[in-house]
N, C-alpha and C. Protein backbone atom coordinates (compact mmCIF):
# COMPACT_ATOMS: atom_id res chain seq x y z
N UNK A 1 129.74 113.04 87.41
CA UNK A 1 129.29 112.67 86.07
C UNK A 1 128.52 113.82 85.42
N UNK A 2 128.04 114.72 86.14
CA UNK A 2 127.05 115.93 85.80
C UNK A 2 128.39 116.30 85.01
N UNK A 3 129.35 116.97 85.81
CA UNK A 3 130.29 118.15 85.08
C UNK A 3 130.82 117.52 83.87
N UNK A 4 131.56 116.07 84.22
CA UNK A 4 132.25 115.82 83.54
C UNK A 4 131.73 115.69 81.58
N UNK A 5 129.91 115.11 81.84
CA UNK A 5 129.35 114.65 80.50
C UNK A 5 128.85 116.16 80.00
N UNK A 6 129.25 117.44 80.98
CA UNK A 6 128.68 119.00 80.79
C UNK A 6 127.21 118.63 80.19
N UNK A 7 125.95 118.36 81.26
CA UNK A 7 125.08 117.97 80.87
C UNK A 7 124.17 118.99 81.21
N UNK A 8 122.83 119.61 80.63
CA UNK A 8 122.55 121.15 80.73
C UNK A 8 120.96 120.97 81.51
N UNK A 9 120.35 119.81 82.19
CA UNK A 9 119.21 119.58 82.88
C UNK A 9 119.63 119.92 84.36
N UNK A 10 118.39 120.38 85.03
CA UNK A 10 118.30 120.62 86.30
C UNK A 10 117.67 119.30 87.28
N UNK A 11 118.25 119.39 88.28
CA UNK A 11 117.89 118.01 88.71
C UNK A 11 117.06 118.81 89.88
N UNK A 12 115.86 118.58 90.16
CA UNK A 12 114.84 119.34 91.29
C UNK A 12 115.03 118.06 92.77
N UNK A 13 115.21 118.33 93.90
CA UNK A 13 114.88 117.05 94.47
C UNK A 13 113.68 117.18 95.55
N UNK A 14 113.02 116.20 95.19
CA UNK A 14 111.47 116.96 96.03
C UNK A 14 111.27 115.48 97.27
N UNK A 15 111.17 116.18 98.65
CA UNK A 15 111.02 115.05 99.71
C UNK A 15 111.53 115.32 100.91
N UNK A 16 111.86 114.70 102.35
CA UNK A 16 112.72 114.50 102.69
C UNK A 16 112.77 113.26 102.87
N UNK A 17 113.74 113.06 103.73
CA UNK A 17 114.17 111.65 104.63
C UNK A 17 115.47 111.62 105.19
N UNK A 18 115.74 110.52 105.42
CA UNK A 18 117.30 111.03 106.51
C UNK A 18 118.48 111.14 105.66
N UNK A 19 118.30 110.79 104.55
CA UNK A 19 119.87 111.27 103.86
C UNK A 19 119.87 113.17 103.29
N UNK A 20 118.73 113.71 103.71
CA UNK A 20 118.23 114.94 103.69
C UNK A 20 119.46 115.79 103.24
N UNK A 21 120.37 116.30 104.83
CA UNK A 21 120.56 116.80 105.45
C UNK A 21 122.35 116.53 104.74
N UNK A 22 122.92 115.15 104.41
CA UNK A 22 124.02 114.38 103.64
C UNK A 22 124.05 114.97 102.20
N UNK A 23 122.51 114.90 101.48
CA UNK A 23 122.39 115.33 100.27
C UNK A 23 122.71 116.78 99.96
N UNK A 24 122.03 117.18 100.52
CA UNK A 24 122.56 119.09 100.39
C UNK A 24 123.90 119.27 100.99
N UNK A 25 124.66 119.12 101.94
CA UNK A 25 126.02 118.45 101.76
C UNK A 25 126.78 118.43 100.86
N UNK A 26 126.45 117.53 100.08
CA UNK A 26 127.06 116.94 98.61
C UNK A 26 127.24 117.80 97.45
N UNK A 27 126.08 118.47 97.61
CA UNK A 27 125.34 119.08 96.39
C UNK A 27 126.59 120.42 96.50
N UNK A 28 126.29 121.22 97.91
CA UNK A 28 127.48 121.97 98.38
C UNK A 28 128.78 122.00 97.90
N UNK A 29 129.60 120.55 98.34
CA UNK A 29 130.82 120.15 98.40
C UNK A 29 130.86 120.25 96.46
N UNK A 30 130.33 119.72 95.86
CA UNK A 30 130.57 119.33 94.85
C UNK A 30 129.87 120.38 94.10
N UNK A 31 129.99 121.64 94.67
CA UNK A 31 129.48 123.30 93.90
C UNK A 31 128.14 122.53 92.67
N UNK A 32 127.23 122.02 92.65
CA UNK A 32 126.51 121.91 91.89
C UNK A 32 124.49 122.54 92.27
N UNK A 33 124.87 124.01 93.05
CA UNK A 33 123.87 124.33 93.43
C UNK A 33 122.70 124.98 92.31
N UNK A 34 123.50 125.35 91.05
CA UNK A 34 123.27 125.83 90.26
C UNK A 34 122.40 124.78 89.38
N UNK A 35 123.06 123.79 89.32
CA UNK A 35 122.32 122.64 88.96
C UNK A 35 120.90 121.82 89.57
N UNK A 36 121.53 121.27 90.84
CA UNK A 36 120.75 120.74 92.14
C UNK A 36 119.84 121.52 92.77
N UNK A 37 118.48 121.35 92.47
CA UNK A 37 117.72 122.21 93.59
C UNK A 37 117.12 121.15 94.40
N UNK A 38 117.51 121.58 95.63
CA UNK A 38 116.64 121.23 97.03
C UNK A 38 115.40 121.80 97.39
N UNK A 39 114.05 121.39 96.74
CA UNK A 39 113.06 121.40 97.17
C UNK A 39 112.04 121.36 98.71
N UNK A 40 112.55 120.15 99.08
CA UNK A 40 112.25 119.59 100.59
C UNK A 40 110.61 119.29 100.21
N UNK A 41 109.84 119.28 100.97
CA UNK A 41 108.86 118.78 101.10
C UNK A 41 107.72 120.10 100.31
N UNK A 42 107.31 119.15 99.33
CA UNK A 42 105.78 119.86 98.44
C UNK A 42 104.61 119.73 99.18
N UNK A 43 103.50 120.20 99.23
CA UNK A 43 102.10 119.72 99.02
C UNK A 43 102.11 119.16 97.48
N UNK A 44 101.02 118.02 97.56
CA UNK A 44 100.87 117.30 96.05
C UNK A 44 100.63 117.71 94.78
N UNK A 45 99.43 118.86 95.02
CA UNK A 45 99.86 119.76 93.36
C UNK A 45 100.53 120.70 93.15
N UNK A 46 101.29 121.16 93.93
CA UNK A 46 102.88 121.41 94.09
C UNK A 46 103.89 120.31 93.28
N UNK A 47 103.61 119.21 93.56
CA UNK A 47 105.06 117.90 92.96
C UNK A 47 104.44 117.79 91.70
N UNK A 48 103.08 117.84 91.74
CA UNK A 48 102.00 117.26 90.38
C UNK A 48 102.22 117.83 89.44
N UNK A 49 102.63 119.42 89.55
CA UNK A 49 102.65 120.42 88.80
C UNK A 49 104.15 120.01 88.54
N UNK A 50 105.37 120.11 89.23
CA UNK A 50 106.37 119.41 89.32
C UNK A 50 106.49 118.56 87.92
N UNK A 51 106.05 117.69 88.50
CA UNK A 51 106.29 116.31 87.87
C UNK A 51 106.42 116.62 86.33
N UNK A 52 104.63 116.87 86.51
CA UNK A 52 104.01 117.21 84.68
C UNK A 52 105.10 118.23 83.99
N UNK A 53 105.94 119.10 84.60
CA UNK A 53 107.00 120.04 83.72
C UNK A 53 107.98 118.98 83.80
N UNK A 54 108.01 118.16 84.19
CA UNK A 54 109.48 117.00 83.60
C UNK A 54 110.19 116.31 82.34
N UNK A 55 111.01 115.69 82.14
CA UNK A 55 111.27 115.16 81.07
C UNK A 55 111.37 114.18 81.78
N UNK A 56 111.65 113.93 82.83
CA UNK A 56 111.97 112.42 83.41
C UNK A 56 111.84 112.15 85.31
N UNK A 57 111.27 111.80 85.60
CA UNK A 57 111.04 111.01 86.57
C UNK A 57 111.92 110.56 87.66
N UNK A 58 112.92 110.47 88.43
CA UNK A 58 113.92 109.83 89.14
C UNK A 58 113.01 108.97 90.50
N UNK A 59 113.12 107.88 90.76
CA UNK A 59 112.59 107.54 91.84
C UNK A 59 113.65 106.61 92.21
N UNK A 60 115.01 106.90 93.39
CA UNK A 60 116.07 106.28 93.66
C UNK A 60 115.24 105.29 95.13
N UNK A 61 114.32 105.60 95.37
CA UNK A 61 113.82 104.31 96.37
C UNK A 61 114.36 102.79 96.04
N UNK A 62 114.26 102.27 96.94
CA UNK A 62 114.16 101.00 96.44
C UNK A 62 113.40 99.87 97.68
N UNK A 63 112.50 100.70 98.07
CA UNK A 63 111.51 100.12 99.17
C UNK A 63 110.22 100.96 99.08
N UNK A 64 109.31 100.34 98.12
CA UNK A 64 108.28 100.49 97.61
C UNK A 64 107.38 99.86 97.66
N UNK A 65 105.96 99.90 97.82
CA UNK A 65 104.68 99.55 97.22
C UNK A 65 104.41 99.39 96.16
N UNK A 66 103.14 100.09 96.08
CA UNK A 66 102.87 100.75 95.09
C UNK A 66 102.96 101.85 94.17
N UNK A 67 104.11 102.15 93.97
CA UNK A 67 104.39 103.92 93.81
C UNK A 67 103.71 104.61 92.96
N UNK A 68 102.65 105.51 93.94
CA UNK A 68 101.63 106.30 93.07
C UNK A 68 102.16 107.29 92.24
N UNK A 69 104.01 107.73 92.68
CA UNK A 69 104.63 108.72 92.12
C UNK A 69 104.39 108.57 90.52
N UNK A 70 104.94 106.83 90.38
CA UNK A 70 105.04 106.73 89.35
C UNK A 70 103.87 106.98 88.51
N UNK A 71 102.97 106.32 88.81
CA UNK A 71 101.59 105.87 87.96
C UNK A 71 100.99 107.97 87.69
N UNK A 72 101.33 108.50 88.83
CA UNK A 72 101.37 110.06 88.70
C UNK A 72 101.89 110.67 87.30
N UNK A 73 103.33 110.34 87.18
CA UNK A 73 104.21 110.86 86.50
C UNK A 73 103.90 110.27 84.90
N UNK A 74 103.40 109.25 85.03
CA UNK A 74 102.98 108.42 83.79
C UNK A 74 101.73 108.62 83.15
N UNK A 75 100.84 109.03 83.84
CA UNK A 75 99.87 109.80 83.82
C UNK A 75 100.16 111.49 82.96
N UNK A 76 100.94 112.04 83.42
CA UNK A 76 100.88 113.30 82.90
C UNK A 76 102.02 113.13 81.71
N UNK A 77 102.23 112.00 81.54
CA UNK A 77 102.67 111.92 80.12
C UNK A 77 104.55 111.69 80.68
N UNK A 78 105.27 111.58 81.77
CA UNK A 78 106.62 111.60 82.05
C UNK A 78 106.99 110.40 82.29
N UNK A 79 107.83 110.09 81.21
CA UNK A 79 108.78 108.80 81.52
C UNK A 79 109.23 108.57 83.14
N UNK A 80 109.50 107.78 83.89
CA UNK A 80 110.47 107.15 84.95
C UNK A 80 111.72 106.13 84.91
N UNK A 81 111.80 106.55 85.77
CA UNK A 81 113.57 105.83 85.77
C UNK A 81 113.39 105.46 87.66
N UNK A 82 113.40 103.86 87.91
CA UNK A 82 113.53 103.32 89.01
C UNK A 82 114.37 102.53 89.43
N UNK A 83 114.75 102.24 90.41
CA UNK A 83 115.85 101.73 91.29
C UNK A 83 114.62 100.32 91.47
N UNK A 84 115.14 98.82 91.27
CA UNK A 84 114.36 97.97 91.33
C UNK A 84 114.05 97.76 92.70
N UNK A 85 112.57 97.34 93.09
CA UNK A 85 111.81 97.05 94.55
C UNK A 85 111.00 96.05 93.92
N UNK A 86 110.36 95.59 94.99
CA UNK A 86 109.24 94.87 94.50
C UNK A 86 108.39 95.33 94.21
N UNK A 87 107.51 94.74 93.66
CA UNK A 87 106.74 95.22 92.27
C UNK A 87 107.04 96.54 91.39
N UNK A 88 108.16 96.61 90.96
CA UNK A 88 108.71 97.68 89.89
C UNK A 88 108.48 97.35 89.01
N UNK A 89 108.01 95.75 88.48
CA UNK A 89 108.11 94.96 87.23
C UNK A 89 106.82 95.44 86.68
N UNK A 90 105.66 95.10 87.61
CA UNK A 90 104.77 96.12 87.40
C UNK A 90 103.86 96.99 87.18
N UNK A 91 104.79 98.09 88.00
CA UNK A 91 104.57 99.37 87.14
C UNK A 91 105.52 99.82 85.70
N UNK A 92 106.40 99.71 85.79
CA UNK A 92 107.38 99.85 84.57
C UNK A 92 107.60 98.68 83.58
N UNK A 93 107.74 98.90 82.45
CA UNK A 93 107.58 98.17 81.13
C UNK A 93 109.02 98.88 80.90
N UNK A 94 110.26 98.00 80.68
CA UNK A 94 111.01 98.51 80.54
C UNK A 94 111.19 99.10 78.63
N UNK A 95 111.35 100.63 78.76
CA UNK A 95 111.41 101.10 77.67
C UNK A 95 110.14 101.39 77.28
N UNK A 96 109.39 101.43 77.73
CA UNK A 96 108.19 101.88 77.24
C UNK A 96 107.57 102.90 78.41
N UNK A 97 107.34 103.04 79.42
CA UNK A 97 106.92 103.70 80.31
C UNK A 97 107.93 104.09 81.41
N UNK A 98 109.06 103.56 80.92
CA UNK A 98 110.17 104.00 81.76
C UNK A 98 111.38 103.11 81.92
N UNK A 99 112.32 103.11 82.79
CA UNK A 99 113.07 101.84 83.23
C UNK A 99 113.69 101.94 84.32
N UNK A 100 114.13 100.80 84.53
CA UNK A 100 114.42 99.96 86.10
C UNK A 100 116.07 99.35 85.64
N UNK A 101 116.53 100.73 87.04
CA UNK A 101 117.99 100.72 86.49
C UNK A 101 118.39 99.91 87.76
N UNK A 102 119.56 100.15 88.13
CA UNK A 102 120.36 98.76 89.36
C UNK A 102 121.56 100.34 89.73
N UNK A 103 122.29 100.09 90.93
CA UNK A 103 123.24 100.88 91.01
C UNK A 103 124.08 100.92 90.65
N UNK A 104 124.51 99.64 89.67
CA UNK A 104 125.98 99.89 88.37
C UNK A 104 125.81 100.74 87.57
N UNK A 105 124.69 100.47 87.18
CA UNK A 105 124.25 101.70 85.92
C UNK A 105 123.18 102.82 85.66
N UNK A 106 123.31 103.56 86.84
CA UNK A 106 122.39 104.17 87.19
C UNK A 106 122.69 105.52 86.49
N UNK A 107 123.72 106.19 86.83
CA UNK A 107 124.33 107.63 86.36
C UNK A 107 124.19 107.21 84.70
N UNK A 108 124.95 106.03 84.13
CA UNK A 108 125.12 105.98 83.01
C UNK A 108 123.90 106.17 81.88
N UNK A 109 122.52 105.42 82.29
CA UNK A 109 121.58 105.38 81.74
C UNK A 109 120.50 105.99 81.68
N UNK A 110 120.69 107.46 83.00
CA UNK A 110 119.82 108.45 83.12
C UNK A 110 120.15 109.12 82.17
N UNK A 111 121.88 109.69 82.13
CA UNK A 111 122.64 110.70 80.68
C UNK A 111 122.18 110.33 79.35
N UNK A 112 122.21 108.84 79.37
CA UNK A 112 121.78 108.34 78.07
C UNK A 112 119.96 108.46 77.51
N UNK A 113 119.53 108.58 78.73
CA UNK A 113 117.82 109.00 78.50
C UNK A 113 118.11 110.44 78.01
N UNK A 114 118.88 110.99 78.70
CA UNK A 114 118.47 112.50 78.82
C UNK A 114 119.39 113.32 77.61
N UNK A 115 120.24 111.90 76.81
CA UNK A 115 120.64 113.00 75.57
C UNK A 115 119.81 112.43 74.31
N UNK A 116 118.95 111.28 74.80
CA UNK A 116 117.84 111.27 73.35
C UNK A 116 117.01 111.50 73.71
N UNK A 117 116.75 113.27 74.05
CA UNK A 117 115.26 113.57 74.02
C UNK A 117 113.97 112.86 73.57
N UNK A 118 114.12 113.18 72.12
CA UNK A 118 112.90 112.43 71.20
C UNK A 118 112.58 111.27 71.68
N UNK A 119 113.20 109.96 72.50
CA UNK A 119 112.72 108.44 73.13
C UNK A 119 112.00 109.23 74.28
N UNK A 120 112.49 110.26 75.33
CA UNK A 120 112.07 110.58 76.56
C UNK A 120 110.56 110.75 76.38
N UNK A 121 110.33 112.00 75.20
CA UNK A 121 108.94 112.45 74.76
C UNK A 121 108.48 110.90 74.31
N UNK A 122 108.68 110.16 73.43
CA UNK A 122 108.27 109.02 72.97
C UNK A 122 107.40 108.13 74.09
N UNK A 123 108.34 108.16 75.22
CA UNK A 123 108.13 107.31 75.94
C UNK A 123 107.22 107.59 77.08
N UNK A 124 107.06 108.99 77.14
CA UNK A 124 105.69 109.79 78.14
C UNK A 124 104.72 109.29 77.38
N UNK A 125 104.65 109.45 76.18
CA UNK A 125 103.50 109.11 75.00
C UNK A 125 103.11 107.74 75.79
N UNK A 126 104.15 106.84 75.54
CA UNK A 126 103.40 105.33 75.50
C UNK A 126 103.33 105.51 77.07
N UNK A 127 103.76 106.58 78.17
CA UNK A 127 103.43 105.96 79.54
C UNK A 127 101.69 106.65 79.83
N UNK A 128 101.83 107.34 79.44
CA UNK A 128 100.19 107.64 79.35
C UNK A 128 99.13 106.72 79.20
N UNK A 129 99.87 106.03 78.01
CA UNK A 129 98.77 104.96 77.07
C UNK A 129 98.87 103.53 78.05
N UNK A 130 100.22 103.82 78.89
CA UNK A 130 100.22 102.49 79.73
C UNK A 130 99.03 102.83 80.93
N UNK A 131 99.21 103.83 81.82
CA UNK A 131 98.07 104.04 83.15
C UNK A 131 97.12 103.66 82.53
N UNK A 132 96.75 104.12 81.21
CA UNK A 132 95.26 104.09 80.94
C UNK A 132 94.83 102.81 80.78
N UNK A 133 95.37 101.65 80.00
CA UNK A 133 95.19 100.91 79.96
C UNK A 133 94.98 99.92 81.08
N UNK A 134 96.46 99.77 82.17
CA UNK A 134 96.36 99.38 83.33
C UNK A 134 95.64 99.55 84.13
N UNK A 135 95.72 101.20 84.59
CA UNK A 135 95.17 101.45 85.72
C UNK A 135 93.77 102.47 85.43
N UNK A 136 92.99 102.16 84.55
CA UNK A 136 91.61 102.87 84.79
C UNK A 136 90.90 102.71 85.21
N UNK A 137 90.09 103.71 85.49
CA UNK A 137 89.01 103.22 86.94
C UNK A 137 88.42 102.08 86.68
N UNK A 138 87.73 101.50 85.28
CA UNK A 138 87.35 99.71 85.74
C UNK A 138 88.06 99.44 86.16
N UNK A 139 89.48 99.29 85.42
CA UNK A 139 90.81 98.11 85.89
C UNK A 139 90.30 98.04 88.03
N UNK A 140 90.58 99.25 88.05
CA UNK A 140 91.18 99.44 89.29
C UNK A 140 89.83 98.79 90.38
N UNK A 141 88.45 99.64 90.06
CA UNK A 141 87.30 98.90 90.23
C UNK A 141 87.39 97.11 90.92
N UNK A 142 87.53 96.70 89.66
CA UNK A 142 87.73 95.32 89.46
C UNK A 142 88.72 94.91 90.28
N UNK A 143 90.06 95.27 90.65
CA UNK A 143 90.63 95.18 91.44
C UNK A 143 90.27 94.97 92.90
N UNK A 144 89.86 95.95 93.35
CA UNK A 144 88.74 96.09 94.80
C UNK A 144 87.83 95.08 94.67
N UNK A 145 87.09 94.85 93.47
CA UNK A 145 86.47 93.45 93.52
C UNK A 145 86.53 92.77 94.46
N UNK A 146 88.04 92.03 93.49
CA UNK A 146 88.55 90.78 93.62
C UNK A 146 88.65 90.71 95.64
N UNK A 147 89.76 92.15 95.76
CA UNK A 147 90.02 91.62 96.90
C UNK A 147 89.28 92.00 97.84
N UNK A 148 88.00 92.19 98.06
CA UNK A 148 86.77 92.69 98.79
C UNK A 148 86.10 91.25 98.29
N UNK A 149 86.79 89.91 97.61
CA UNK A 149 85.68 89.42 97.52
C UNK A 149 84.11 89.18 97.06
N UNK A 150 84.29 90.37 95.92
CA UNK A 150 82.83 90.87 95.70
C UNK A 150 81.99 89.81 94.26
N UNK A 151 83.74 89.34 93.31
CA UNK A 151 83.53 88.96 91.84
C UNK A 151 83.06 87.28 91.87
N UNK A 152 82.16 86.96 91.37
CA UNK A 152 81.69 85.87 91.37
C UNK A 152 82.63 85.00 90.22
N UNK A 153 83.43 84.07 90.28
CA UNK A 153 84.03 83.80 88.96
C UNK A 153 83.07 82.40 88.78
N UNK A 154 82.94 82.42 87.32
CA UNK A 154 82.31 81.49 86.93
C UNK A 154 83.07 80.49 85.90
């Protein structure tokens, strides 16, 4: 889908895990080295720095927590694009701080982020305005509260 939509973004891939070793493989077979960079494993303001030069986010997990990647990436102002887990609902506001694609339409709706720039920038905007709101240190505070038991509800 890269060649065919001749699409002109670099896809960085930062991590490992066991499809590691399959992925660069692929990347090989399907001559897209020029495109595909294999990163492997960052230190964090290494990815942080990463991240913040992005237009977009990829997080193909779909066995998650809490993903600090995201709340990271949203933070420095970068849209995401997630593979649904539990609690993806959330962190992501679909269309506003990012979205939560499925594997039918996964290729289709990254191309489509990534040829309307202006929503991508749009949408770092409002993911910023989302952490802050959500997740600022009261929010989060208050959080520990609750589950430390600490908040008296009246």
């Amino acid at each position: 889908m890269i060649r065919k939509n001749k699409l002109t973004f670099r896809l960085a891939l930062v991590g490992e895990g066991p499809l590691s070793e399959w992925l660069k493989e692929v990347v090989k077979k399907e001559k897209l080295e020029k495109i595909v960079i294999y990163l492997g494993f960052k230190i964090h303001d290494e990815t942080l720095k990463l991240i913040g030069s992005s237009r977009l986010l990829l997080l193909p997990s779909v066995n998650e927590g809490l993903p600090m990647t995201v709340l990271e990436a949203n933070a420095l102002g970068v849209p995401v694009a997630v593979m649904p887990f539990r609690g993806a609902a959330e962190v992501v506001e679909e269309g506003e701080n990012g979205v939560i694609l499925n594997k039918d339409n996964y290729c289709t709706r990254v191309i489509n982020l990534f040829n309307k720039n202006n929503s991508l920038r749009e949408m770092g905007n409002r993911a910023q305005l989302f952490v802050k709101k959500h997740y600022s240190k009261k929010n989060l505070e208050r959080f520990v509260e609750v589950l430390m038991g600490e908040v008296n509800e009246t």
